[in-house]
Protein backbone atom coordinates (compact mmCIF):
# COMPACT_ATOMS: atom_id res chain seq x y z
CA UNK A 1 118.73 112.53 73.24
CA UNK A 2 116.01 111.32 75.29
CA UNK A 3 115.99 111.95 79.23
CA UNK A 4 116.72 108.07 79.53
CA UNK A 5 119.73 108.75 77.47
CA UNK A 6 120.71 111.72 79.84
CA UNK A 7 121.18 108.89 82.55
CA UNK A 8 122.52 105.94 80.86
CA UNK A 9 123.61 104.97 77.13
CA UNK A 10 124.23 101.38 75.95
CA UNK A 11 127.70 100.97 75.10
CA UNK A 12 128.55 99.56 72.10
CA UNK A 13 131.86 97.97 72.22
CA UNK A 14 131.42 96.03 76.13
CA UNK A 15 127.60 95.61 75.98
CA UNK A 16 127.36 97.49 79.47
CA UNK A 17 125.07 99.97 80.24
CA UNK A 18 127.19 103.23 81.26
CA UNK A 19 125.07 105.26 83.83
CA UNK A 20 125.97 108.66 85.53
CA UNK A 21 126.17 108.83 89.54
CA UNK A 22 123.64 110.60 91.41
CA UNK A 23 124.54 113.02 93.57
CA UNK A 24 124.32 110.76 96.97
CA UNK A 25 125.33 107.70 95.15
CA UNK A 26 128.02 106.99 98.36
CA UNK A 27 124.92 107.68 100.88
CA UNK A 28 125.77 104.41 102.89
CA UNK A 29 121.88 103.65 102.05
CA UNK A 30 123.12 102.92 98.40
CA UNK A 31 126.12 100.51 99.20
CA UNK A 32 124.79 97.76 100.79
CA UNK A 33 121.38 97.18 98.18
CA UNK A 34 121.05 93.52 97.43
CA UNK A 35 119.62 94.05 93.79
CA UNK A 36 117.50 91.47 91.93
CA UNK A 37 118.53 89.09 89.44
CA UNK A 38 115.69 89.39 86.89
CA UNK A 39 112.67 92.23 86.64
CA UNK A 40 110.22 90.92 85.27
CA UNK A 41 111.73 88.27 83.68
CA UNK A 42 114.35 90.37 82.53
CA UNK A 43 118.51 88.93 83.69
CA UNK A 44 120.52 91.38 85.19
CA UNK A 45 122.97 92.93 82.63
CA UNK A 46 126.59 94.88 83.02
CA UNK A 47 126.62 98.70 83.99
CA UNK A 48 129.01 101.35 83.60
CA UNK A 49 130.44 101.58 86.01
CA UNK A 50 129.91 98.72 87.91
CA UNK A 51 128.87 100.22 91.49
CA UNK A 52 126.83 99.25 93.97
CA UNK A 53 124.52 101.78 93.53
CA UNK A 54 123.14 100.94 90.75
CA UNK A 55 121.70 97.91 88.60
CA UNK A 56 120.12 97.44 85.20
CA UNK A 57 118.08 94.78 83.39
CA UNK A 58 117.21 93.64 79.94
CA UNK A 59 117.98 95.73 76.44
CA UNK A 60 116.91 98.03 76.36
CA UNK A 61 117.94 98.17 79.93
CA UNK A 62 115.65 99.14 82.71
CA UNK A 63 118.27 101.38 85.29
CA UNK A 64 117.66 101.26 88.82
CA UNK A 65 119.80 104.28 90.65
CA UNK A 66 120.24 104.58 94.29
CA UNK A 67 121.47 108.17 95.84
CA UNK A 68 119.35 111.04 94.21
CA UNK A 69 118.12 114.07 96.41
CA UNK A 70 114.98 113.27 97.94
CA UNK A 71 112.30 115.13 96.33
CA UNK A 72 110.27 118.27 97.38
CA UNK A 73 106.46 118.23 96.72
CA UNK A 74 105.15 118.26 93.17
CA UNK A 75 102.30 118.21 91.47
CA UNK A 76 103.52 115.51 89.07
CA UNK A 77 101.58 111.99 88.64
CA UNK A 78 102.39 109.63 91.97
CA UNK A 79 101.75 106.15 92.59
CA UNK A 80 102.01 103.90 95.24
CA UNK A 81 102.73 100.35 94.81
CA UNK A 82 103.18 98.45 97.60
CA UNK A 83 102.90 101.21 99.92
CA UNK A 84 105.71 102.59 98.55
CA UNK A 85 104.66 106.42 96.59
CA UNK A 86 106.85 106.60 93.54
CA UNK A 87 107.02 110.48 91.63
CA UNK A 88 106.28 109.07 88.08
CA UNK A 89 107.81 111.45 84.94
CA UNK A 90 107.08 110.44 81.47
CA UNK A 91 109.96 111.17 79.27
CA UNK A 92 110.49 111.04 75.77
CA UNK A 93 111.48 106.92 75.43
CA UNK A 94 110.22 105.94 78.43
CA UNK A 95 109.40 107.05 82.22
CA UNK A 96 111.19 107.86 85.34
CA UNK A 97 109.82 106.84 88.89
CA UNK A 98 111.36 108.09 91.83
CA UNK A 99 110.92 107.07 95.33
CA UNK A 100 108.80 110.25 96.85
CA UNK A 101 109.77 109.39 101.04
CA UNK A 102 113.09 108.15 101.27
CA UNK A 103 116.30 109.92 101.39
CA UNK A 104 117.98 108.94 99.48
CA UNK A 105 115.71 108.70 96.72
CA UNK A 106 115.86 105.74 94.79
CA UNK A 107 115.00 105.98 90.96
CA UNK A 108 114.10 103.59 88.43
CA UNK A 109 114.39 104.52 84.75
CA UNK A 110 111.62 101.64 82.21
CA UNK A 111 112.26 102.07 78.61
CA UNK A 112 108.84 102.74 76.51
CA UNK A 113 109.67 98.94 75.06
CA UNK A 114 108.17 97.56 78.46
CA UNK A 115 104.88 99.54 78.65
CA UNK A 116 103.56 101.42 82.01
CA UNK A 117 106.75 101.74 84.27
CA UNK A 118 105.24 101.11 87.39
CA UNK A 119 104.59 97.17 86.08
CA UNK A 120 107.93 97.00 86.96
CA UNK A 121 107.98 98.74 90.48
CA UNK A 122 107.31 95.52 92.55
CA UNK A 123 110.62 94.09 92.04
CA UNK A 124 112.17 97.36 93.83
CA UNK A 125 109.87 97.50 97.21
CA UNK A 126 111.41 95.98 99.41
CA UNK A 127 114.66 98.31 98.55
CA UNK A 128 112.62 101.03 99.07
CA UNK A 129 111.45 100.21 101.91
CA UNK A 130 114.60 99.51 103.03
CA UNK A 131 115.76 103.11 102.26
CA UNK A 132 115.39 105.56 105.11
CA UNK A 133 112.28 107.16 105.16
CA UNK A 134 111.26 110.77 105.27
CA UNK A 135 108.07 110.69 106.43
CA UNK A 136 106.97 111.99 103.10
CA UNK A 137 103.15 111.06 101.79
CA UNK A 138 101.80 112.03 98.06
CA UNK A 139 98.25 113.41 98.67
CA UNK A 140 95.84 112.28 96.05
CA UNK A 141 96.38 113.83 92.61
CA UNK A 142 99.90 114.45 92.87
């Protein structure tokens, strides 16, 4: 199973997309997120369970989760899009980018259907930046 299966798998008989909780998914950061209706031009579809931690969009379904650890350093690929630095981690069907300041981190799982995940990291700034912040910078090359 991929690494985008470890998180969430489509179910078959409801059509929702069943997602496990982070570790800090009842951080009080992660209940109040006023999730988008589309990414890029994607509708909003059902999750598993239906929390408010956590949205997804399209099928195959991007996953956005709210409530994982905030991350140490790492020498792994970051980006920053909208002055927000995202940890990116390709995976077998797809990539993972996680929020590298805020605690809790916020992560955002894009299928290898939808090309370069960070295409679709606009539509989550302003909830990262919304997120408390560590204080946290990547450095170049990380």
């Amino acid at each position: 199973m991929g690494a985008l299966g470890a998180a969430a798998v489509l179910a078959g008989c409801s059509g929702a997309v069943e997602v496990g909780a982070p570790d800090l998914a009842d951080d009080p950061a992660c209940t109040g997120i006023a999730w988008p209706e589309r990414v890029s031009g994607h509708e909003r579809v059902p999750t598993e369970p239906e929390a408010p931690w956590v949205a997804a969009w399209g099928d195959p379904a991007i996953i956005a989760r709210c409530g994982l650890p905030p991350l140490e350093p790492t020498t792994l690929e970051c980006v920053a899009v909208n002055d927000v630095d995202w940890i990116v981690r390709e995976l077998d069907d797809g990539m993972a980018l996680i929020t590298y300041s805020t605690d809790p981190a916020l992560e955002v799982l894009v299928p290898s259907d939808y090309g370069p995940g960070a295409l679709q990291l606009p539509a989550f700034s302003d909830i990262a930046t919304a997120l408390p912040q560590t204080g946290q910078q990547c450095s170049s090359g990380q």
